[in-house]
Protein backbone atom coordinates (compact mmCIF):
# COMPACT_ATOMS: atom_id res chain seq x y z
CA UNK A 1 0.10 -25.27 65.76
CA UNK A 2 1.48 -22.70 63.07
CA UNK A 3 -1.63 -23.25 60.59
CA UNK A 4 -4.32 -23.31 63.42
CA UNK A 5 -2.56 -19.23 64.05
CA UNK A 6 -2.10 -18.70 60.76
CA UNK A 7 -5.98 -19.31 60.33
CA UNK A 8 -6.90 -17.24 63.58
CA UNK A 9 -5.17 -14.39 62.22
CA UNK A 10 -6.60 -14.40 58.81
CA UNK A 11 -9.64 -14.63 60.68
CA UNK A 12 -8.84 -11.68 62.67
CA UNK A 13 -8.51 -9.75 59.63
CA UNK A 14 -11.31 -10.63 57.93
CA UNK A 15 -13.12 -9.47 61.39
CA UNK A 16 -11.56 -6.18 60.81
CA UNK A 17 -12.07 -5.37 57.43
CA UNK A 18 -15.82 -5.76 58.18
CA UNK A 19 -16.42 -3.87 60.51
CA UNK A 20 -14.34 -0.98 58.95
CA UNK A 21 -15.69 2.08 57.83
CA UNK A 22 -17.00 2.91 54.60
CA UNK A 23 -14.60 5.40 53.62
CA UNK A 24 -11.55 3.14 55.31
CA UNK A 25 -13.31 0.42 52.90
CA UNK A 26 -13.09 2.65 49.70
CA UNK A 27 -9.21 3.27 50.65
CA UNK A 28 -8.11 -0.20 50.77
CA UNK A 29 -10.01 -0.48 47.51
CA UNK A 30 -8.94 2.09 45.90
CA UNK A 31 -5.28 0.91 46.86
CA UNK A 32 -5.38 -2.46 45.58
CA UNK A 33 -6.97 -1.39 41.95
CA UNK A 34 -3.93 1.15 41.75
CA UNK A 35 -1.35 -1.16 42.36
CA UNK A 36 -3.13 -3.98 39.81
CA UNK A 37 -3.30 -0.79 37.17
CA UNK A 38 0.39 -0.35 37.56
CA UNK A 39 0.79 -4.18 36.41
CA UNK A 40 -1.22 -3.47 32.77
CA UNK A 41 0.82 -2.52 29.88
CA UNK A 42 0.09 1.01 28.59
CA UNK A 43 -1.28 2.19 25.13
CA UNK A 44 1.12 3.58 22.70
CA UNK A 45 0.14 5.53 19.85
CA UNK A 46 -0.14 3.97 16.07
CA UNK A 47 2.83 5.42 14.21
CA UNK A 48 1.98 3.99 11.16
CA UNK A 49 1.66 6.16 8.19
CA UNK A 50 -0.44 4.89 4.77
CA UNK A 51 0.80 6.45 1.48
CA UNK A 52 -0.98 5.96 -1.62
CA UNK A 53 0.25 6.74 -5.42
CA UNK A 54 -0.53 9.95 -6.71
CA UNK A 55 -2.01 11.50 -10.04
CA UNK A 56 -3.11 15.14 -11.41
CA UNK A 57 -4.67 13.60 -13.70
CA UNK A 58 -8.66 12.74 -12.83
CA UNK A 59 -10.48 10.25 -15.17
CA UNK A 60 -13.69 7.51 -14.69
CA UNK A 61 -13.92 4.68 -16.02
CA UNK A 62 -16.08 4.24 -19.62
CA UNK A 63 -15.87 8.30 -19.76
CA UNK A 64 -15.19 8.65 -23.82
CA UNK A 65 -13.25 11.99 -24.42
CA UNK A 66 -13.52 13.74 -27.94
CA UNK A 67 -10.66 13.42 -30.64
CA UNK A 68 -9.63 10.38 -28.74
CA UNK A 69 -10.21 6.51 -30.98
CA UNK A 70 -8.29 3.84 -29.37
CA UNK A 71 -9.96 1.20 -26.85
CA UNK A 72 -7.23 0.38 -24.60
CA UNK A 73 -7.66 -3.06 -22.53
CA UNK A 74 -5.75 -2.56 -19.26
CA UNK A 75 -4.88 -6.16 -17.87
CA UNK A 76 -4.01 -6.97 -14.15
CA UNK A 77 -0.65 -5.56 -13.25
CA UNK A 78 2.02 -7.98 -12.28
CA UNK A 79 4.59 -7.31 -9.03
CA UNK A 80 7.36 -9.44 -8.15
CA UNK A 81 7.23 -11.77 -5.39
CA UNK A 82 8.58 -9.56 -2.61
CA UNK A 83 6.27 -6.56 -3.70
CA UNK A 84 3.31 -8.99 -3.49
CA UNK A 85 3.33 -10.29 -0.50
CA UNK A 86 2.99 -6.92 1.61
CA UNK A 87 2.02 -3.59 1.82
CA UNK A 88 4.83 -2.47 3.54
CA UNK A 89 7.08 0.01 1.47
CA UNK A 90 10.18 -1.85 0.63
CA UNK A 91 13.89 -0.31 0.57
CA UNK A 92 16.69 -1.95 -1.08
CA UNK A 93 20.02 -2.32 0.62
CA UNK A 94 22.79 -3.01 -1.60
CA UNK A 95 21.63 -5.52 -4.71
CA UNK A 96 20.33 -8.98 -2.28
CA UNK A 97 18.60 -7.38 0.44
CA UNK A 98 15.64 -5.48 1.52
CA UNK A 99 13.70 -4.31 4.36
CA UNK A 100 9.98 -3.66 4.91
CA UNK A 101 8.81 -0.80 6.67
CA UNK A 102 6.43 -1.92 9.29
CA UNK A 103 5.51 1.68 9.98
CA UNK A 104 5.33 2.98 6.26
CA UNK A 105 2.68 1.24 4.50
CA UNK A 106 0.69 1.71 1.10
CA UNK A 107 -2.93 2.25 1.41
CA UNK A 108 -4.02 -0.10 -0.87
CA UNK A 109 -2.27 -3.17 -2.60
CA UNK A 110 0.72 -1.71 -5.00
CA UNK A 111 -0.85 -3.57 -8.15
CA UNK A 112 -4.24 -1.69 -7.51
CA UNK A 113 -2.17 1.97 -7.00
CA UNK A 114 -0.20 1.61 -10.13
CA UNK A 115 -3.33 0.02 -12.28
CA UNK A 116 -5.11 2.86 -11.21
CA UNK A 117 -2.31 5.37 -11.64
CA UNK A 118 -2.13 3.75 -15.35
CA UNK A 119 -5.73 3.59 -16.30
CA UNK A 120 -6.05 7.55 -15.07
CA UNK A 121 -3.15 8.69 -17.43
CA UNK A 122 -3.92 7.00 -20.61
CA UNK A 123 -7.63 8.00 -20.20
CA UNK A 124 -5.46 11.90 -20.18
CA UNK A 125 -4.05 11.29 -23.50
CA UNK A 126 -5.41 12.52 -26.83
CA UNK A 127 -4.93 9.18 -28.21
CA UNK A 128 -7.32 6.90 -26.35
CA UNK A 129 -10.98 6.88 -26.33
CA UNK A 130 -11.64 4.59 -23.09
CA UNK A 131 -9.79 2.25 -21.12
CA UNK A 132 -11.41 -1.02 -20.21
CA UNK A 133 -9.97 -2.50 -16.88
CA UNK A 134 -9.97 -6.18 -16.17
CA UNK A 135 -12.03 -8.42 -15.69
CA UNK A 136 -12.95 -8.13 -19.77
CA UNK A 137 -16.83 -7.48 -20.55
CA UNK A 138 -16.82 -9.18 -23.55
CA UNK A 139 -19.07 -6.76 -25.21
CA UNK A 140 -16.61 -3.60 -25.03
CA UNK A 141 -14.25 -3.47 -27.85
CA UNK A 142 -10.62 -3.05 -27.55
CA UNK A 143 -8.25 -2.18 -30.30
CA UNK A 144 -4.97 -2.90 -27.96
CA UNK A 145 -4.34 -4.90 -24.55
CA UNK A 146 -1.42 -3.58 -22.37
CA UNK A 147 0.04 -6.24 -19.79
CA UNK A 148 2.23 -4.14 -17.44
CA UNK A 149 4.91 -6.36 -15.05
CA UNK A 150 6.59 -3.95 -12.36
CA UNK A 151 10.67 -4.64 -11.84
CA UNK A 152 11.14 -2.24 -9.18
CA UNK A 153 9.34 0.38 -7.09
CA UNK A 154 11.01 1.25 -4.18
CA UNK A 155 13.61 2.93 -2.31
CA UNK A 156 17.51 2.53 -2.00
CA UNK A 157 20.88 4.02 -2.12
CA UNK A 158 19.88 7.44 -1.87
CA UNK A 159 17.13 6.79 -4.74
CA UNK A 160 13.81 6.21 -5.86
CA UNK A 161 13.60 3.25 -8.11
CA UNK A 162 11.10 2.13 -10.59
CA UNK A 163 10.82 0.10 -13.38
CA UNK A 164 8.58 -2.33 -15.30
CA UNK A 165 8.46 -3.97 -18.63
CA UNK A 166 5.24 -4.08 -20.96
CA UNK A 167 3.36 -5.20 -23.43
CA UNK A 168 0.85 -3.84 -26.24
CA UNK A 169 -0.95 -6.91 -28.37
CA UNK A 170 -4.07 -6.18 -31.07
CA UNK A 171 -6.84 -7.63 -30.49
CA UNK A 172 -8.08 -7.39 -34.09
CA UNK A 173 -4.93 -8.07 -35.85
CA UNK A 174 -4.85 -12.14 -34.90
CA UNK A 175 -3.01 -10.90 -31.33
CA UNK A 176 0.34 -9.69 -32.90
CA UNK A 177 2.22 -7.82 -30.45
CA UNK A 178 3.12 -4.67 -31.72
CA UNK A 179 5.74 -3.52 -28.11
CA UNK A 180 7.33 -5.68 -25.59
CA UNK A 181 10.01 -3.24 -24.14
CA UNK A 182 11.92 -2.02 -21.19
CA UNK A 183 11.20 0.80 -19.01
CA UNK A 184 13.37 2.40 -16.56
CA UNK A 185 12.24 5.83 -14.99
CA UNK A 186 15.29 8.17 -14.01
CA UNK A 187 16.33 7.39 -10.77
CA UNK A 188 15.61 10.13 -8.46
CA UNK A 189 17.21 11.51 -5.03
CA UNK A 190 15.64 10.32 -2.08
CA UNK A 191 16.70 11.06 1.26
CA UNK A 192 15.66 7.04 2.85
CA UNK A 193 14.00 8.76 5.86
CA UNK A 194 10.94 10.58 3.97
CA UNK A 195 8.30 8.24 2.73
CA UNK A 196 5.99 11.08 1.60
CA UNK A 197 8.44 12.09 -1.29
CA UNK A 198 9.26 8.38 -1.68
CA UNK A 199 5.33 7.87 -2.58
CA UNK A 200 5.71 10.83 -4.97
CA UNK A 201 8.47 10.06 -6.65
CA UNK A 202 6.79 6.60 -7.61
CA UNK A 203 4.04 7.98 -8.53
CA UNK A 204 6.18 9.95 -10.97
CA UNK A 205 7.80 6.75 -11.99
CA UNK A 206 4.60 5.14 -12.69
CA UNK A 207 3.20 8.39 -14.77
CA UNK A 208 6.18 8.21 -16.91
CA UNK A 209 5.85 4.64 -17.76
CA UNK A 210 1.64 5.46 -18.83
CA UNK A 211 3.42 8.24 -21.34
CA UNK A 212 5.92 5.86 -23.04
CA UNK A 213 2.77 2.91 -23.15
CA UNK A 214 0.93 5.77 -25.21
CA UNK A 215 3.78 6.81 -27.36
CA UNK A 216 4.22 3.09 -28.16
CA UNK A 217 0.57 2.91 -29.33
CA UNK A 218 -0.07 2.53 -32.97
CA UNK A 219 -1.06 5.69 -34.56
């Protein structure tokens, strides 16, 4: 007995929503696709900001400046694990652990920023002729490979950190290396909240590593 008046009455009002008016019709509409709306999740904004390492210095590749003679061959730059597998800036908390900032990214893979940054400021100096990036044409003619292995390049403590060892072999002296060092830029205040400066003070970093690579360079 319950179903067969449970059926009349949806019956009933089936009967009356048909034969309502049009504008009674766009109410009850209207109604229903409000309160569905109200279900959806809303948009929120992409905070995320893209920073990319910086240089004064502009340079193309194969220009040849005057007074310059060395042929520089500028091999893939190497990162660290933890630097590799993002492009998420990374600060360091104490010496074991870091954290990746989801909203705080580089632009472009850290290895390609710092090869770039590299390639730009040894083009600068008065010593080098050209710098040939990898892969190798095996027709250009290098008097010097540099291998360049980051350490650090991040944030932490209150400080911008970067660091990276190298290497500078002849290629027409039976591949003697003639540097394998150390570098260390000096560690400069950072307040951990401005990415921006953290980007720039890198980029610093990185500039000051190209200058000791050239002073290293045979004269």
């Amino acid at each position: 007995m319950n179903s067969k008046l449970s059926r009349s009455f949806s019956a009933q009002s089936q009967l009356r929503l048909r034969f309502l008016p049009a504008w009674a019709l766009l109410a009850v509409t209207s109604a229903m696709l409000s309160g569905c709306s109200s279900l959806l999740p809303q948009a929120t904004p992409d905070t995320t900001r893209y920073f990319v390492l910086s240089n004064p210095v502009t340079a193309r590749s194969g220009v040849t400046k005057a007074g310059g003679r060395l042929q520089i061959g500028l091999r893939p730059v190497e990162l660290p694990a933890y630097l590799r597998a993002t492009k998420s800036m990374v600060v360091r908390d104490g010496g074991n652990e870091i954290r990746y900032q989801d909203f705080s990214r580089w632009a472009e893979p850290l290895e390609a920023g710092v090869n770039r940054v590299l390639k730009e400021r040894l083009l600068a100096s008065s010593e080098v002729a050209g710098v040939v990036a990898h892969p190798m044409r095996g027709d250009v003619m290098r008097d010097y490979d540099v291998t360049v292995r980051i350490i650090h390049c991040e944030g932490g403590g209150g400080l911008a950190k970067f660091s990276a060892s190298y290497d500078i072999v002849s290629t027409v002296d039976g591949g003697k290396t003639v540097a394998s060092k150390t570098f260390a830029a000096p560690e400069s205040p950072w307040d951990g909240k401005d990415f921006s400066e953290l980007a720039r003070l890198l980029s610093e970093g990185v500039a000051a590593l190209s200058e000791r690579i050239v002073a290293d360079l045979p004269k």
